[in-house]
Protein backbone atom coordinates (compact mmCIF):
# COMPACT_ATOMS: atom_id res chain seq x y z
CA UNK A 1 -0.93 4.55 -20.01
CA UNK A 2 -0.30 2.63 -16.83
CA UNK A 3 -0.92 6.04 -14.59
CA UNK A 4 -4.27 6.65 -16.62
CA UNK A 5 -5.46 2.94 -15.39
CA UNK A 6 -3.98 3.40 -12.40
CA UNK A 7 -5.99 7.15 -11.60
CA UNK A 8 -8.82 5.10 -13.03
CA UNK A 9 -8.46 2.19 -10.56
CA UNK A 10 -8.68 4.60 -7.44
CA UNK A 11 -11.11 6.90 -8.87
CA UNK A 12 -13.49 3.84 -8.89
CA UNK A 13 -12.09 2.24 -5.25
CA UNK A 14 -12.91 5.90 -4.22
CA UNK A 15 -16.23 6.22 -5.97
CA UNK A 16 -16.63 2.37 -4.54
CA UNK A 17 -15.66 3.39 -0.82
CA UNK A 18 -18.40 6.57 -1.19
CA UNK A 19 -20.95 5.06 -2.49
CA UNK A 20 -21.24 2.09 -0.06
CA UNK A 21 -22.01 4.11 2.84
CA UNK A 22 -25.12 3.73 4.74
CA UNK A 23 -27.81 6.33 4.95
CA UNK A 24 -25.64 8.70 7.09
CA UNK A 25 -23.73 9.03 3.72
CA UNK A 26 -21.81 12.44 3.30
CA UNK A 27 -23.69 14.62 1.00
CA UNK A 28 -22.25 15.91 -2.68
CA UNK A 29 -20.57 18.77 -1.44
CA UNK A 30 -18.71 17.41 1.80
CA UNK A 31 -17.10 14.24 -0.33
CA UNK A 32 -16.07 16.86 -3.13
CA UNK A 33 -14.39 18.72 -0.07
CA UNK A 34 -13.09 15.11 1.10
CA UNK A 35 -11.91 14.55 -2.35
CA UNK A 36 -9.85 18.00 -2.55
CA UNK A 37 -8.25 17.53 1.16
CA UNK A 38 -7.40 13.92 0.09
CA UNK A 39 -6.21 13.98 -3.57
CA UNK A 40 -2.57 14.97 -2.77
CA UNK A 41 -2.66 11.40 -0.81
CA UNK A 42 -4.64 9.24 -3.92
CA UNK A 43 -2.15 11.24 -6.21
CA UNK A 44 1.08 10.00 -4.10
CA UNK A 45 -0.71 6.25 -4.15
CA UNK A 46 -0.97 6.43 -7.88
CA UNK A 47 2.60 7.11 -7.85
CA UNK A 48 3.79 4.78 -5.65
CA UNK A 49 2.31 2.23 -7.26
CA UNK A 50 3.14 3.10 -10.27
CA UNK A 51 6.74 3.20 -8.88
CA UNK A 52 6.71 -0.08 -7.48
CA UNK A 53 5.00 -1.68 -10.76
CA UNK A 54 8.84 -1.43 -12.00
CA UNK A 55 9.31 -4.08 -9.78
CA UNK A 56 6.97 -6.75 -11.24
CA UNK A 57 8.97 -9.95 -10.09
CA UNK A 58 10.40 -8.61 -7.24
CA UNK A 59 7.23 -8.93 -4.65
CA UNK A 60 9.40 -8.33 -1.75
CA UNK A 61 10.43 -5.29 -3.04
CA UNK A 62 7.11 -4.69 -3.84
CA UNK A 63 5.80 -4.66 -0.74
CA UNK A 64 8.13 -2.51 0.59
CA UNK A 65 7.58 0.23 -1.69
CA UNK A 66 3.97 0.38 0.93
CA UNK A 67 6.26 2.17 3.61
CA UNK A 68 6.19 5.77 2.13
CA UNK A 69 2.07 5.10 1.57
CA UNK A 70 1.72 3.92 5.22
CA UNK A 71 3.81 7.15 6.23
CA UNK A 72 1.98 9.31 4.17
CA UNK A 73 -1.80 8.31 5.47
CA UNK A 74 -0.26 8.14 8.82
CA UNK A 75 0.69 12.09 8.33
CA UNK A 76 -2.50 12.84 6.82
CA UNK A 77 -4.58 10.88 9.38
CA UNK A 78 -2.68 12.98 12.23
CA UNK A 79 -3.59 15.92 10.38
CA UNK A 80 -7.00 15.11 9.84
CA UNK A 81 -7.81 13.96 14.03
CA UNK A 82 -5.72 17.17 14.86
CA UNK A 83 -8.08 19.26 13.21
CA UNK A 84 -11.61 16.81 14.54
CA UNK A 85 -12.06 16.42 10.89
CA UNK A 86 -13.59 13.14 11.27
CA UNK A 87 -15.49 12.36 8.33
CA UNK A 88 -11.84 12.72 6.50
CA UNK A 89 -10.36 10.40 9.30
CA UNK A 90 -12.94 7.64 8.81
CA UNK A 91 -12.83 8.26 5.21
CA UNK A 92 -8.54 7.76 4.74
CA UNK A 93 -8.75 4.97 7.04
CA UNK A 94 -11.33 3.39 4.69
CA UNK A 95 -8.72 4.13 1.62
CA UNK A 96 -6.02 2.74 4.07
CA UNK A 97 -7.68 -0.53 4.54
CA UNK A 98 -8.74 -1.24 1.15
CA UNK A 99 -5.08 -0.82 0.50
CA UNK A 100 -3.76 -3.05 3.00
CA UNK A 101 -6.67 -5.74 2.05
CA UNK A 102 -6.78 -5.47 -1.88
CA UNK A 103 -2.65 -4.49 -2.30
CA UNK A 104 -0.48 -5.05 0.30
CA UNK A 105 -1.84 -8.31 1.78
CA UNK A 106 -1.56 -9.78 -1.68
CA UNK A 107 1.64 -8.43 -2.46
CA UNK A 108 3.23 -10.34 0.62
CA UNK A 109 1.29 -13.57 -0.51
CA UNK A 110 2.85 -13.23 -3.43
CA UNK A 111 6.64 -12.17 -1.82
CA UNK A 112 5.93 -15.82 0.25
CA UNK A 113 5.69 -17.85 -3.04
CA UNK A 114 9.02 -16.22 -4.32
CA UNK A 115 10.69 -16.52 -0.67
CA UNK A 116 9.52 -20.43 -1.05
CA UNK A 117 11.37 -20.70 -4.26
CA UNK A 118 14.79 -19.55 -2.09
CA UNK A 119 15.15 -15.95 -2.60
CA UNK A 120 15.52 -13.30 -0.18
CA UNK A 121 14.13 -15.39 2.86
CA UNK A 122 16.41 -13.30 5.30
CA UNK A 123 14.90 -9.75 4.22
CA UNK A 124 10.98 -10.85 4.66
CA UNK A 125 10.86 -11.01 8.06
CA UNK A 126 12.51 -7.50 7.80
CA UNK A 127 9.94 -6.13 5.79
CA UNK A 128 6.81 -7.50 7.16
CA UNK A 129 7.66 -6.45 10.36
CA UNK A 130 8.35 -2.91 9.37
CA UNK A 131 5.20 -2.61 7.65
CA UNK A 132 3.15 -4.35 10.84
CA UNK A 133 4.89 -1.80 12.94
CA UNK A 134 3.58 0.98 10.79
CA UNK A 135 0.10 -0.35 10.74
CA UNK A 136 -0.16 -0.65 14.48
CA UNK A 137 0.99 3.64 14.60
CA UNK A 138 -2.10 4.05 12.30
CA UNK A 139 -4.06 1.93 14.44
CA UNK A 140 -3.01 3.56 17.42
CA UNK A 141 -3.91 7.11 15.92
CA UNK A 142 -7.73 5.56 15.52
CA UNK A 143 -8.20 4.93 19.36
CA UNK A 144 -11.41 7.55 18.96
CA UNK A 145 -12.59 5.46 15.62
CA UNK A 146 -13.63 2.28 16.70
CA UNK A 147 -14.97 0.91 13.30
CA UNK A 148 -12.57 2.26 11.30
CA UNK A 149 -10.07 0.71 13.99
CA UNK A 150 -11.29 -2.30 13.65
CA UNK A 151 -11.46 -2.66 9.93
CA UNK A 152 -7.29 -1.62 9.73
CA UNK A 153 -6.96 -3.84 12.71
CA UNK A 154 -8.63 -6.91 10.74
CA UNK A 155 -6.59 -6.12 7.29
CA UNK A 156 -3.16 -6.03 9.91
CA UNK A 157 -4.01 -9.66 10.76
CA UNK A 158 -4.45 -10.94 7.14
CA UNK A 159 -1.01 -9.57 6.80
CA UNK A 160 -0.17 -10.80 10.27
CA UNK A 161 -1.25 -13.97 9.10
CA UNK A 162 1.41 -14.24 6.13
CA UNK A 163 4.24 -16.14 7.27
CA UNK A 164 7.27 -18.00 5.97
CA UNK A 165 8.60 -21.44 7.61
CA UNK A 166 11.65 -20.46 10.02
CA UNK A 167 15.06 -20.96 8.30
CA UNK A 168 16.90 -24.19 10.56
């Protein structure tokens, strides 16, 4: 049940991230050919988060489930410049940055409440910088992207932006 709302969920952030394109939207054809280069990376999302809803009070853990999704877009990205596909570039770094904004920024707000209560405050600095460092490789792969650069680059800093007091 939970991976048929899950599918559902990124079938309409998909459908969402398609359809709010300006008038040099892709037509029908080229996001069905989008859709069948990039489903092997919403399928290992829907998994992922599917694994990492087994961890529903464990936020930290949580968040660090986003490593294999980072690595996985970052792969798919490189693939994707590589060939000077860039409609499916701009397209997974649109995916990537809804995920960063909508799931993994909130995750870590979340993983700060629970650190605040006095649980693992020594592995959250661990994590989050981990994760930063893998945003800033799939930043650095969208040097010839400049909006799509620029929208990861703004997500980074909301997670950037999540910190916990230093321990005394």
């Amino acid at each position: 049940m939970t991976r048929h709302i899950l599918s559902s969920g990124v079938a309409v952030l998909v459908a969402a991230a398609v359809g709010a394109q300006g008038p040099d939207a892709l037509r029908a054809d080229q996001r069905g050919k989008l859709y069948t280069k990039n489903r092997p990376v919403i399928e290992r999302l829907v998994s992922q988060t599917v694994e990492s809803s087994k961890t529903p009070n464990d936020h930290l853990k949580r968040a660090d489930t986003y490593h294999k999704v980072l690595l996985e877009f970052d792969g798919k990205i490189k693939e994707a410049r590589n060939a000077g596909d860039t409609d499916r570039v701009t397209e997974l770094s649109a995916h990537l940055t809804t995920l960063v904004d909508k799931g993994l920024a909130p995750t870590l707000v979340k993983a700060k409440r629970q650190l605040e209560d006095g649980s693992n405050q020594d592995d959250f600095p661990r994590v989050k910088e981990g994760l930063v460092a893998q945003l800033n490789a799939l930043i650095g792969q969208l040097e010839t992207e400049p909006v799509a650069r620029a929208s990861l680059e703004g997500a980074k800093a909301k997670v950037n932006a999540i910190t916990i007091p230093e321990k005394k």
